[in-house]
PDB file of N, CA and C in Angstrom:
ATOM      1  N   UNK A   1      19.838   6.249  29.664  1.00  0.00           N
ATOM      2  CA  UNK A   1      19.542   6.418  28.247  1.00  0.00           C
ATOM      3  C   UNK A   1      19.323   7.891  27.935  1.00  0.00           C
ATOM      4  N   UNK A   2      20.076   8.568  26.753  1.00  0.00           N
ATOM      5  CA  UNK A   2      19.430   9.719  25.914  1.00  0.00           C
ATOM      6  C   UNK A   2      18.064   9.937  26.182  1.00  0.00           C
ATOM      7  N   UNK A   3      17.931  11.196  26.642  1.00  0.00           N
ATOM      8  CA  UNK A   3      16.288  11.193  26.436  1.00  0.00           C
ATOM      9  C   UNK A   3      16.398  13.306  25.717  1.00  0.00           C
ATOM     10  N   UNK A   4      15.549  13.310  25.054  1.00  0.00           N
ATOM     11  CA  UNK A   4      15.410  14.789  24.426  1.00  0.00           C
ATOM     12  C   UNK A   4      15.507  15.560  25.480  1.00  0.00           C
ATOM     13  N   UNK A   5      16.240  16.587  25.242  1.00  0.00           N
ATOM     14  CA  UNK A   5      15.800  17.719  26.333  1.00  0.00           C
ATOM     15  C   UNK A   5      15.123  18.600  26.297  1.00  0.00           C
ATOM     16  N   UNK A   6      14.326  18.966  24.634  1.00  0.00           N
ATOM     17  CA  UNK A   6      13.361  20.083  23.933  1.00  0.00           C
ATOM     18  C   UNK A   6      12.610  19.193  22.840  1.00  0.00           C
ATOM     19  N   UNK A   7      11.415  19.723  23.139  1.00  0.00           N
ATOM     20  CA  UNK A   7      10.482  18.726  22.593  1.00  0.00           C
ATOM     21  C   UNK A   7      10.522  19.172  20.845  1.00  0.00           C
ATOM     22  N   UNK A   8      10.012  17.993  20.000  1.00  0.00           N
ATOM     23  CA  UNK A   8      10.744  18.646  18.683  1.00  0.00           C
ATOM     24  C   UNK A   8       9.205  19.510  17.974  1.00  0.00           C
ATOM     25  N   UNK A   9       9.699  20.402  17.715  1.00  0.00           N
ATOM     26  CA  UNK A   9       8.724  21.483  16.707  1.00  0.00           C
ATOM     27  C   UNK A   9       8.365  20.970  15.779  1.00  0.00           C
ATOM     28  N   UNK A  10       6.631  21.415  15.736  1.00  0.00           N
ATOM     29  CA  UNK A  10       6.144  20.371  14.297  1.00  0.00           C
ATOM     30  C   UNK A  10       6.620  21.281  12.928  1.00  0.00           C
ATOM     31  N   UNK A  11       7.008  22.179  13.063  1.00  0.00           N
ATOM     32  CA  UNK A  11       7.769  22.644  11.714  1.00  0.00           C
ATOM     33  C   UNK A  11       9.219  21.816  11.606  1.00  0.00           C
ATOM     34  N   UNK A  12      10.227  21.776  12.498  1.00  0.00           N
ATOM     35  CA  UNK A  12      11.162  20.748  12.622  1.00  0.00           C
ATOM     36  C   UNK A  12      10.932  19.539  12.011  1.00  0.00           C
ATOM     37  N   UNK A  13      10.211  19.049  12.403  1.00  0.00           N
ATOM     38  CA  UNK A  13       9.362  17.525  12.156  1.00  0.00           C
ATOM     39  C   UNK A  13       8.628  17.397  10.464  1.00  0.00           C
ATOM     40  N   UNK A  14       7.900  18.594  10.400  1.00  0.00           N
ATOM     41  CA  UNK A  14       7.864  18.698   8.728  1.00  0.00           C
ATOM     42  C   UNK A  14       8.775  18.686   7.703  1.00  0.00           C
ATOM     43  N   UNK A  15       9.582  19.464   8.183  1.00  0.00           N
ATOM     44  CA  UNK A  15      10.811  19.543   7.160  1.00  0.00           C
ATOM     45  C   UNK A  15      11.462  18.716   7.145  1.00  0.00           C
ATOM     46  N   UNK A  16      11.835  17.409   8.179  1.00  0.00           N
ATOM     47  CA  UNK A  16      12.069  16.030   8.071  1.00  0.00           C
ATOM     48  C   UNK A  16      11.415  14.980   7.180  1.00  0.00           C
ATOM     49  N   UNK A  17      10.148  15.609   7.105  1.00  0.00           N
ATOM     50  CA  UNK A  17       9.289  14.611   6.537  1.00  0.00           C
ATOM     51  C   UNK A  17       8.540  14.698   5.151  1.00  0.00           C
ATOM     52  N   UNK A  18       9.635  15.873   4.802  1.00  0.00           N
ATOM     53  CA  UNK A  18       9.020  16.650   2.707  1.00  0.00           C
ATOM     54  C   UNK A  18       9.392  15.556   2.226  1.00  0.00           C
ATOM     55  N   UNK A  19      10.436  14.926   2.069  1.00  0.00           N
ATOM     56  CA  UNK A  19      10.703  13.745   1.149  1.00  0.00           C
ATOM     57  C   UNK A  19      10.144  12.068   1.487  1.00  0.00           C
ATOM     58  N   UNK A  20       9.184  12.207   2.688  1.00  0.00           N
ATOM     59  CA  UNK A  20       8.285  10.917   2.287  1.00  0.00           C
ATOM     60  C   UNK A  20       7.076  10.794   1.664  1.00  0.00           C
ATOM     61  N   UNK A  21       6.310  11.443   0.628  1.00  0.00           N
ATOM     62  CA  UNK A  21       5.011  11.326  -0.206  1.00  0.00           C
ATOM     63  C   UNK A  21       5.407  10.734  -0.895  1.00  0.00           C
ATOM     64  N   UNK A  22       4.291   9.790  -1.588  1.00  0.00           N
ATOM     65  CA  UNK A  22       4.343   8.886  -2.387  1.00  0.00           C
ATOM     66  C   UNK A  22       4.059   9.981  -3.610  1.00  0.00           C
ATOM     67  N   UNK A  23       4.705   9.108  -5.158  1.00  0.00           N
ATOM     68  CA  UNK A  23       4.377   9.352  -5.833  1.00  0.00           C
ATOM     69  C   UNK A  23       3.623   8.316  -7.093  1.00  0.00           C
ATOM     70  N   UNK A  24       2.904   8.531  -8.029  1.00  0.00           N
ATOM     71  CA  UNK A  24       2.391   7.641  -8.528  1.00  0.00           C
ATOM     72  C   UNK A  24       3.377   7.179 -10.003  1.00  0.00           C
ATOM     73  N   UNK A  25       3.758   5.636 -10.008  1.00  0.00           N
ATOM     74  CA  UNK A  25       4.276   5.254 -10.817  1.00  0.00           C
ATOM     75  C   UNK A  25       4.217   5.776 -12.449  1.00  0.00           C
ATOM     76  N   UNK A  26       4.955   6.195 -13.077  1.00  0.00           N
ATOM     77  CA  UNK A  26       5.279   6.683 -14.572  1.00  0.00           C
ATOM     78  C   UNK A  26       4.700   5.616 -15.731  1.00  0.00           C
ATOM     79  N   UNK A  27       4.366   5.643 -16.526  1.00  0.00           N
ATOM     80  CA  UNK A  27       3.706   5.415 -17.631  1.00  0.00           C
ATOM     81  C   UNK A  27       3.967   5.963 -18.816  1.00  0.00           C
ATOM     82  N   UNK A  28       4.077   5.485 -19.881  1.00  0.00           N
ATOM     83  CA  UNK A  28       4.197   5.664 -21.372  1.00  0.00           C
ATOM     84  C   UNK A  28       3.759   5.089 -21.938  1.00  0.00           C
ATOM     85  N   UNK A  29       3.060   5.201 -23.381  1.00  0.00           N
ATOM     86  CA  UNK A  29       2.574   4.180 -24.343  1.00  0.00           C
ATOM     87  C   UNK A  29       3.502   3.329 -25.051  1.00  0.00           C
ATOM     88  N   UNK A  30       3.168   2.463 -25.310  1.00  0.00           N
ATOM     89  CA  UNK A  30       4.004   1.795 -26.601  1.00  0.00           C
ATOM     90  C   UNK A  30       4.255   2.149 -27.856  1.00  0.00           C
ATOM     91  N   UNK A  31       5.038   1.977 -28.579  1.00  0.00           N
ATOM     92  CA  UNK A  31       4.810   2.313 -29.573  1.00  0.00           C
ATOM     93  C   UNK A  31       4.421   1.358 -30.792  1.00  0.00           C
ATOM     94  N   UNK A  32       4.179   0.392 -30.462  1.00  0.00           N
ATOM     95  CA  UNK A  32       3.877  -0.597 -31.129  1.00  0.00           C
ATOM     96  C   UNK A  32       2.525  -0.444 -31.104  1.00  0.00           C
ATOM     97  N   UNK A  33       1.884  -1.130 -29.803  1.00  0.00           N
ATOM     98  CA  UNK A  33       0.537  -1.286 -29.383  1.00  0.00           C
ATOM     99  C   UNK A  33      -0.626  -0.229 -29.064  1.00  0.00           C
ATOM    100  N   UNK A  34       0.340   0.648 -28.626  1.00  0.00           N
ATOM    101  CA  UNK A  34      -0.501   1.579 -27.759  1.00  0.00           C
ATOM    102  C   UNK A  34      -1.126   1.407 -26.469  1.00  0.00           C
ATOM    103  N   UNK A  35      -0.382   0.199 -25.841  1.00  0.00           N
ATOM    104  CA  UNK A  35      -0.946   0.014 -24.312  1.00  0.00           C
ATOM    105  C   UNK A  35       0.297   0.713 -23.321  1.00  0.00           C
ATOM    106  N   UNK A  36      -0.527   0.853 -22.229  1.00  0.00           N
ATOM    107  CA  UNK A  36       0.371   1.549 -21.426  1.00  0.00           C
ATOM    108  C   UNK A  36       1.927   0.809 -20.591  1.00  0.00           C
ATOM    109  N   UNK A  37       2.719   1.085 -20.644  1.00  0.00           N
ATOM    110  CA  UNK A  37       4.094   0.384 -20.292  1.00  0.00           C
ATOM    111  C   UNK A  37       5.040   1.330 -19.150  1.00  0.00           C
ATOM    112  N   UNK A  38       5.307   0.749 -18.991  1.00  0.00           N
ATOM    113  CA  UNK A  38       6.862   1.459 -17.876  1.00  0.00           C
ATOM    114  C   UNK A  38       7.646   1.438 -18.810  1.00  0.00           C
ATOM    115  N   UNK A  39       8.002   3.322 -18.588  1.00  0.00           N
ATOM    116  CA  UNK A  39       9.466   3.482 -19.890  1.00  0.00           C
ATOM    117  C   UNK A  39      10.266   2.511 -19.306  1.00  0.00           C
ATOM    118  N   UNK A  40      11.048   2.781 -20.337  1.00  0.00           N
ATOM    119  CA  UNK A  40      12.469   2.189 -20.626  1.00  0.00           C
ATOM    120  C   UNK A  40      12.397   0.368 -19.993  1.00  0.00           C
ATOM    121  N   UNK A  41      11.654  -0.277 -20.340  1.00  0.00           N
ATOM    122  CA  UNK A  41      10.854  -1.944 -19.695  1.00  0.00           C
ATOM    123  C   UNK A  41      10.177  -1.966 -21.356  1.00  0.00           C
ATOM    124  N   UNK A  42      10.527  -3.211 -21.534  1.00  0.00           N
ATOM    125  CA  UNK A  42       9.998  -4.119 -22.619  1.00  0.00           C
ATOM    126  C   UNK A  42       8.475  -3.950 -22.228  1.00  0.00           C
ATOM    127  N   UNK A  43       7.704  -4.453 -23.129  1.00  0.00           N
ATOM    128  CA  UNK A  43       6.125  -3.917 -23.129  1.00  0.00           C
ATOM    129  C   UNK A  43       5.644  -5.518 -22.881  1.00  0.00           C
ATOM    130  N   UNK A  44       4.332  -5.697 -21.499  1.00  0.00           N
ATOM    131  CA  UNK A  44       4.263  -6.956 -21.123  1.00  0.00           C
ATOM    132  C   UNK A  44       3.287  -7.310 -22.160  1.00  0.00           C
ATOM    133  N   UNK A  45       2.711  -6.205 -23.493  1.00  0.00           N
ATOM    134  CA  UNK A  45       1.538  -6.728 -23.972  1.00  0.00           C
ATOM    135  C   UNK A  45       2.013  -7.656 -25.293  1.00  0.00           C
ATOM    136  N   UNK A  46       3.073  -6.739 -25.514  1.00  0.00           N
ATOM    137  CA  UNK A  46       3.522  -7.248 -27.332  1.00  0.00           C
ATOM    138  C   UNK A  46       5.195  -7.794 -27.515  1.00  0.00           C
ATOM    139  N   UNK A  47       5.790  -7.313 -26.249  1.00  0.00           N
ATOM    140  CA  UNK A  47       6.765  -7.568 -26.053  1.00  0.00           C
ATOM    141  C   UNK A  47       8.028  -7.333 -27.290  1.00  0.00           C
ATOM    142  N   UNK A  48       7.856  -5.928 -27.603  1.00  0.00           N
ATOM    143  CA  UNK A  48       8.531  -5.016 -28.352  1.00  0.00           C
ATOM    144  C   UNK A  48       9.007  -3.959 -27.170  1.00  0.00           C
ATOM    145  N   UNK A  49      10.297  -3.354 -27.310  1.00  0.00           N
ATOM    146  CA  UNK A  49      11.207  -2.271 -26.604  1.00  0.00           C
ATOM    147  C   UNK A  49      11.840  -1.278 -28.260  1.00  0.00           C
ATOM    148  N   UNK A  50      11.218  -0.103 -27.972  1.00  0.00           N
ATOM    149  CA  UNK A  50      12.498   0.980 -28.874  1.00  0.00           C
ATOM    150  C   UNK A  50      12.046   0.120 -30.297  1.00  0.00           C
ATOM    151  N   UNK A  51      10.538  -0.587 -30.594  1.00  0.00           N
ATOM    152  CA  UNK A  51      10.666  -0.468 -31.964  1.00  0.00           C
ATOM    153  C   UNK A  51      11.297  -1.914 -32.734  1.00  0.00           C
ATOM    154  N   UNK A  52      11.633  -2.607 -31.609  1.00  0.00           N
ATOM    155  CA  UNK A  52      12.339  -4.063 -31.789  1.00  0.00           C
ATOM    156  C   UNK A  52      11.705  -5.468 -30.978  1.00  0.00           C
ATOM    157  N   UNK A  53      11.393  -6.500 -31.512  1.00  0.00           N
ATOM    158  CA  UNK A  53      11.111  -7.587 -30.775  1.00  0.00           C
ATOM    159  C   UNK A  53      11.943  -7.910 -29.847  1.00  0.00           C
ATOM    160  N   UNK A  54      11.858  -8.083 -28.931  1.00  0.00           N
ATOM    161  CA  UNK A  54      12.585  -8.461 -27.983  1.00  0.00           C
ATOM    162  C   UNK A  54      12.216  -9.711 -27.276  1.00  0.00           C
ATOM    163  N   UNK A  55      11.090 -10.399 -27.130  1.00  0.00           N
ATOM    164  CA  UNK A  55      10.712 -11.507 -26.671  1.00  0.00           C
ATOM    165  C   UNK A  55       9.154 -11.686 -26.821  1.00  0.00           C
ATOM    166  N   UNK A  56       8.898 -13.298 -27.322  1.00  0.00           N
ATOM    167  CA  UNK A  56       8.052 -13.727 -27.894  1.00  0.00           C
ATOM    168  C   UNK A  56       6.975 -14.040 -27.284  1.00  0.00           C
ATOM    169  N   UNK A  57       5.808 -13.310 -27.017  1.00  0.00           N
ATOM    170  CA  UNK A  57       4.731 -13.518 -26.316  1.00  0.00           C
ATOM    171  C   UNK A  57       3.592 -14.714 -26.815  1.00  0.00           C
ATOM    172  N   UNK A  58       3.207 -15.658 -25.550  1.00  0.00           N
ATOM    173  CA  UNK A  58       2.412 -16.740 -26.088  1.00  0.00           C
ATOM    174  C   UNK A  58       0.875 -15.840 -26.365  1.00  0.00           C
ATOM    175  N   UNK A  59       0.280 -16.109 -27.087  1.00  0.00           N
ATOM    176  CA  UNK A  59      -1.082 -15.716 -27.575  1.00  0.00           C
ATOM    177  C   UNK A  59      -1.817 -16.835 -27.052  1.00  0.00           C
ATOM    178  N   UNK A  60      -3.164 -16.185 -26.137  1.00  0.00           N
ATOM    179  CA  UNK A  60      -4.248 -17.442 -26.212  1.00  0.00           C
ATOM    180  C   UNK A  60      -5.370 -17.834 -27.387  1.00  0.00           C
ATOM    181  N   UNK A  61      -4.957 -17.334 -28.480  1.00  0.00           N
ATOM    182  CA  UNK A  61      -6.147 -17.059 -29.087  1.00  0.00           C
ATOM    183  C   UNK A  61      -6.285 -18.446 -30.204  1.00  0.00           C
TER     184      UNK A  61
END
């Protein structure tokens, strides 16, 4: 089996590893409601997109 022949440099090893941090999911308001939504996703509160109904949310009230 392959085995390394030079052990790998932790600068090597960093620069492999810039593009795995997490980042924290995006957010926008509504414009309807004003609750917070994932752009461009129908809104789970009022269920308006861009200003338009798009699907009819049951109310418990």
């Amino acid at each position: 089996m392959p085995v390394p022949k030079r052990r790998t440099s932790s600068t090597r090893r960093d620069k492999r590893r810039t593009h795995d941090a997490l980042t924290a999911p995006a957010y926008s308001t509504c414009s309807n409601c004003g609750e917070p939504m994932k752009p461009h996703n129908v809104c789970k509160s009022c269920g308006f997109y861009k200003g338009k109904q798009i699907i009819e949310l049951k109310s418990d009230k």
